[in-house]
N, C-alpha and C. Protein backbone atom coordinates (compact mmCIF):
# COMPACT_ATOMS: atom_id res chain seq x y z
N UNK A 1 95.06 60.85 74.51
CA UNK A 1 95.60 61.18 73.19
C UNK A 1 95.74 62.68 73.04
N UNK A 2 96.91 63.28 72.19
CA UNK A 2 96.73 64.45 72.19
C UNK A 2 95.80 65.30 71.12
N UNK A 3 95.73 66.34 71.60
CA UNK A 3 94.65 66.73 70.48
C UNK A 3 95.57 67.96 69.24
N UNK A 4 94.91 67.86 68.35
CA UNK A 4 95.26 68.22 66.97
C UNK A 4 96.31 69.44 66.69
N UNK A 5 96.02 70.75 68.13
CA UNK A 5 96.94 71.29 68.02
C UNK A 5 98.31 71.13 68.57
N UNK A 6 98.06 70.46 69.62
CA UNK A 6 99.09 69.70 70.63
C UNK A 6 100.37 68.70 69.62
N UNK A 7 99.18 68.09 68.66
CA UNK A 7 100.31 66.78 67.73
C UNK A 7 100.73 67.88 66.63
N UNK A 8 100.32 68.84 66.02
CA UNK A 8 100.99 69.94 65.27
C UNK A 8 101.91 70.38 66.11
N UNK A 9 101.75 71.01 67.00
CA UNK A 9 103.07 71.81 67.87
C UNK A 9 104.37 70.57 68.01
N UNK A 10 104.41 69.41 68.41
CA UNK A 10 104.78 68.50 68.59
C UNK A 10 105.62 68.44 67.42
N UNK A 11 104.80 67.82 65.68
CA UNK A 11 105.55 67.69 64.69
C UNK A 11 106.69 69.02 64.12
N UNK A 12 105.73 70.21 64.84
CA UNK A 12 107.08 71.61 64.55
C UNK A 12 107.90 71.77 64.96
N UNK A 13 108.20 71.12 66.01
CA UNK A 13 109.50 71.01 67.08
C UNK A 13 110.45 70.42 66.33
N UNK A 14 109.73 68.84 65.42
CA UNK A 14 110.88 68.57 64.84
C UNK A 14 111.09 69.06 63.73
N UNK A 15 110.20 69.28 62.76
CA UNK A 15 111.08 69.92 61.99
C UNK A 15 112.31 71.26 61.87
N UNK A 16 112.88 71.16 60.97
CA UNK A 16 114.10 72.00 60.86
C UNK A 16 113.99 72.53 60.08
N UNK A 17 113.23 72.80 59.14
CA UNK A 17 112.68 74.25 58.09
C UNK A 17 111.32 74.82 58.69
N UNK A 18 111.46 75.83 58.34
CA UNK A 18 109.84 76.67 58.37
C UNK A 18 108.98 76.28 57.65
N UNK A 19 107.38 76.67 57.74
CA UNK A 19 106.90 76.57 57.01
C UNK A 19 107.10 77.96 55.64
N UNK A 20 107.87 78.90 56.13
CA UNK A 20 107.80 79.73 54.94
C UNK A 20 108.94 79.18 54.23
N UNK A 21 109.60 78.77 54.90
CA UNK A 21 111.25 77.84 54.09
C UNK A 21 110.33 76.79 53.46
N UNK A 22 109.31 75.86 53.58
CA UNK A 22 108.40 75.36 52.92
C UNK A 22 107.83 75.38 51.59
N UNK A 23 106.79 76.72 51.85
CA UNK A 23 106.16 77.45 50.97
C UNK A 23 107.26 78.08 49.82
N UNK A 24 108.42 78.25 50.10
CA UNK A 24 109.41 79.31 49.50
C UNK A 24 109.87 78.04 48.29
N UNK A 25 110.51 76.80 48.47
CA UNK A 25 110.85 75.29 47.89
C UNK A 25 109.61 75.26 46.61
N UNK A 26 108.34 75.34 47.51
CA UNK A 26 107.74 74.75 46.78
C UNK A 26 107.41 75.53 44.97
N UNK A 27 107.10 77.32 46.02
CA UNK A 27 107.02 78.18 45.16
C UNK A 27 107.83 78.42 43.97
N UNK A 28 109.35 78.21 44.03
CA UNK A 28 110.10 78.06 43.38
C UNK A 28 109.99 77.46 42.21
N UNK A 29 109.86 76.05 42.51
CA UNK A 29 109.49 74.79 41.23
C UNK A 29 108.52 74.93 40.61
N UNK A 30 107.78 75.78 41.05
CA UNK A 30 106.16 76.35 40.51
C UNK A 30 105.95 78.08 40.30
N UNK A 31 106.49 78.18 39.49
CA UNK A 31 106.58 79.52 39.31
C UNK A 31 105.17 80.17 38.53
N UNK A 32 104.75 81.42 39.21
CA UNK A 32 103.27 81.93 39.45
C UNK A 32 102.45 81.48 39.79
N UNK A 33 102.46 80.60 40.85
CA UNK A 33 102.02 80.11 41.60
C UNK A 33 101.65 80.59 42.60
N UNK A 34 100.83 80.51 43.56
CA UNK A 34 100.79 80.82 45.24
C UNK A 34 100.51 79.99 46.16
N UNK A 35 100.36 80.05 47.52
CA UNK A 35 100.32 79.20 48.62
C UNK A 35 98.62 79.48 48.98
N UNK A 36 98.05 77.83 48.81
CA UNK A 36 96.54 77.72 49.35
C UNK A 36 96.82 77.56 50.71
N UNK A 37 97.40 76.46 50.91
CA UNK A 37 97.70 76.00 52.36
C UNK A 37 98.83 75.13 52.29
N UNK A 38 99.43 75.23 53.69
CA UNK A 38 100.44 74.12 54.06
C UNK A 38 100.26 73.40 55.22
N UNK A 39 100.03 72.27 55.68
CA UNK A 39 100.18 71.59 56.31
C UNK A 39 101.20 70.65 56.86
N UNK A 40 101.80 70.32 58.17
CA UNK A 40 102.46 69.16 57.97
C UNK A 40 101.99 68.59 58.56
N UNK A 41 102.68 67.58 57.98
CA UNK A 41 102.06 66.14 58.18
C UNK A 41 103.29 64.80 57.90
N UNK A 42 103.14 64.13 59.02
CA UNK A 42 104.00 62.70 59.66
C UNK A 42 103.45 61.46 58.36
N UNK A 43 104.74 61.00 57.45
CA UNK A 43 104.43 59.83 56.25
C UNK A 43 105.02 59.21 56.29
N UNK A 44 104.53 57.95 56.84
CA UNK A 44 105.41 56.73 56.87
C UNK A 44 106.78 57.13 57.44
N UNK A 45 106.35 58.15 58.92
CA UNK A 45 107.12 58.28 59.56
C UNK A 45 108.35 59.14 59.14
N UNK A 46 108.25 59.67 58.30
CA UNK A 46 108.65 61.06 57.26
C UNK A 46 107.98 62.12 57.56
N UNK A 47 109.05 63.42 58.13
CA UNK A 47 107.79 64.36 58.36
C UNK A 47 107.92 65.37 57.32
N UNK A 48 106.94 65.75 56.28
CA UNK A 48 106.70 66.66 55.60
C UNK A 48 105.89 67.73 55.22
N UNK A 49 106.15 69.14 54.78
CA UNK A 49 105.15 69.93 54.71
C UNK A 49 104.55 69.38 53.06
N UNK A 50 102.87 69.70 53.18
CA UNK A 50 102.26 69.71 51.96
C UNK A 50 101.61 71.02 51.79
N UNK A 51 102.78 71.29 50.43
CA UNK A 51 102.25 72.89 50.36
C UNK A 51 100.99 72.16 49.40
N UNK A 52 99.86 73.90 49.22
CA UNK A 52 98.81 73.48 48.02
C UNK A 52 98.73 74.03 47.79
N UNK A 53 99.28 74.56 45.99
CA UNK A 53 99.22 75.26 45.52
C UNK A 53 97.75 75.97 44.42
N UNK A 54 97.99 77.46 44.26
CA UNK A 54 96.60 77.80 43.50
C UNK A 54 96.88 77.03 41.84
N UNK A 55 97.84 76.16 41.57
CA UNK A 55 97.11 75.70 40.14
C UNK A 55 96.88 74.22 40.54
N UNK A 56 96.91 74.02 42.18
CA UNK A 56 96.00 72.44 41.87
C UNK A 56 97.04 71.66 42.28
N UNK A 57 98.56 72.00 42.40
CA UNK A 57 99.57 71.02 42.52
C UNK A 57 99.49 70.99 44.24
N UNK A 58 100.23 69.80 44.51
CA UNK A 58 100.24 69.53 46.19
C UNK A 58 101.73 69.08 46.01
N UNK A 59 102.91 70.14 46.75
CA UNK A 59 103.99 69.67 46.71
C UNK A 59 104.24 69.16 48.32
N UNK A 60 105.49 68.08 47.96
CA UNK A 60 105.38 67.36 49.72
C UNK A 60 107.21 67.76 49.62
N UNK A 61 107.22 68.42 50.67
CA UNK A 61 108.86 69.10 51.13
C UNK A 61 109.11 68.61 52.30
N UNK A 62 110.48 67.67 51.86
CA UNK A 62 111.19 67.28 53.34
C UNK A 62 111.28 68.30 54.43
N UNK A 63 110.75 67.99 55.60
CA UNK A 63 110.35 68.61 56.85
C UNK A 63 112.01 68.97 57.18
N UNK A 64 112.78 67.71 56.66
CA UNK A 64 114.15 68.16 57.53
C UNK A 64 115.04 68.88 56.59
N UNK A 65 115.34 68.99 55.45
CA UNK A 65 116.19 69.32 54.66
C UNK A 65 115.72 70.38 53.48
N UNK A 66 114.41 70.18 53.04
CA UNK A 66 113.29 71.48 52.22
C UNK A 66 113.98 71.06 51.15
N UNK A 67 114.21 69.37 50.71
CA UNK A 67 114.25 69.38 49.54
C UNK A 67 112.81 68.98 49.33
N UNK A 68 112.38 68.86 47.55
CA UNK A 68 110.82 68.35 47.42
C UNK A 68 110.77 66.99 47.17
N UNK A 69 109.92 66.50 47.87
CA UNK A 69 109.88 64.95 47.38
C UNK A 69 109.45 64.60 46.36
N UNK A 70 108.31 65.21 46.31
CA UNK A 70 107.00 64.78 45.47
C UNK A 70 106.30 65.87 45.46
N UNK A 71 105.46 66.11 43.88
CA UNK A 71 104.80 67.14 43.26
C UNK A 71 103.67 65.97 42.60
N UNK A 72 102.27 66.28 43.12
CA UNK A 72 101.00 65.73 42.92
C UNK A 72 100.55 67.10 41.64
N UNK A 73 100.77 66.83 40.69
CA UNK A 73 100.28 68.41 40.01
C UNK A 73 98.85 68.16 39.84
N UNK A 74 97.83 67.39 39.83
CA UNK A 74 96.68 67.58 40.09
C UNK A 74 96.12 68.08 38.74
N UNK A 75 97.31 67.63 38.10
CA UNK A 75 96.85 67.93 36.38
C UNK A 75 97.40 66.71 35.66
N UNK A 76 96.95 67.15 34.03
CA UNK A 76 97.40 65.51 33.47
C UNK A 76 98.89 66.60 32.69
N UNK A 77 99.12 67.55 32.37
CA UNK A 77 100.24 68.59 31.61
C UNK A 77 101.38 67.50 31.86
N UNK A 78 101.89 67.39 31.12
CA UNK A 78 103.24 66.99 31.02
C UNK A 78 104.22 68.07 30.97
């Protein structure tokens, strides 16, 4: 099996945005915001970055296109 950095290098190959093309999507929709971390990560065979942002939100950005899928805001705010 490969190991953790091996299946990361692997999933970056395919994607077709950066992770700062990532971070940049996410930052956007979340304005004053910043970048905790990004990860990607393979969903249901979907590969996407999960930015995490400093107010708590976890946005998930198509790996191939850097549109956002999904915003976990990690709050109840409407």
């Amino acid at each position: 099996s490969m190991d953790e950095a091996a299946e990361s290098a692997a999933l970056q190959d395919q994607a077709t945005i950066s992770v700062a093309d990532a971070e940049a999507a996410a930052l956007a929709a979340n304005p004053g915001t910043t970048v905790v971390k990004t990860e990607l990560d393979n969903e249901n065979g979907a590969l996407v970055y999960s930015v995490e942002l400093s107010n708590g939100a976890d946005v998930k950005v198509d790996a191939g296109n850097g549109s956002i899928l999904f915003t976990d805001s990690g709050d109840d705010i409407e």
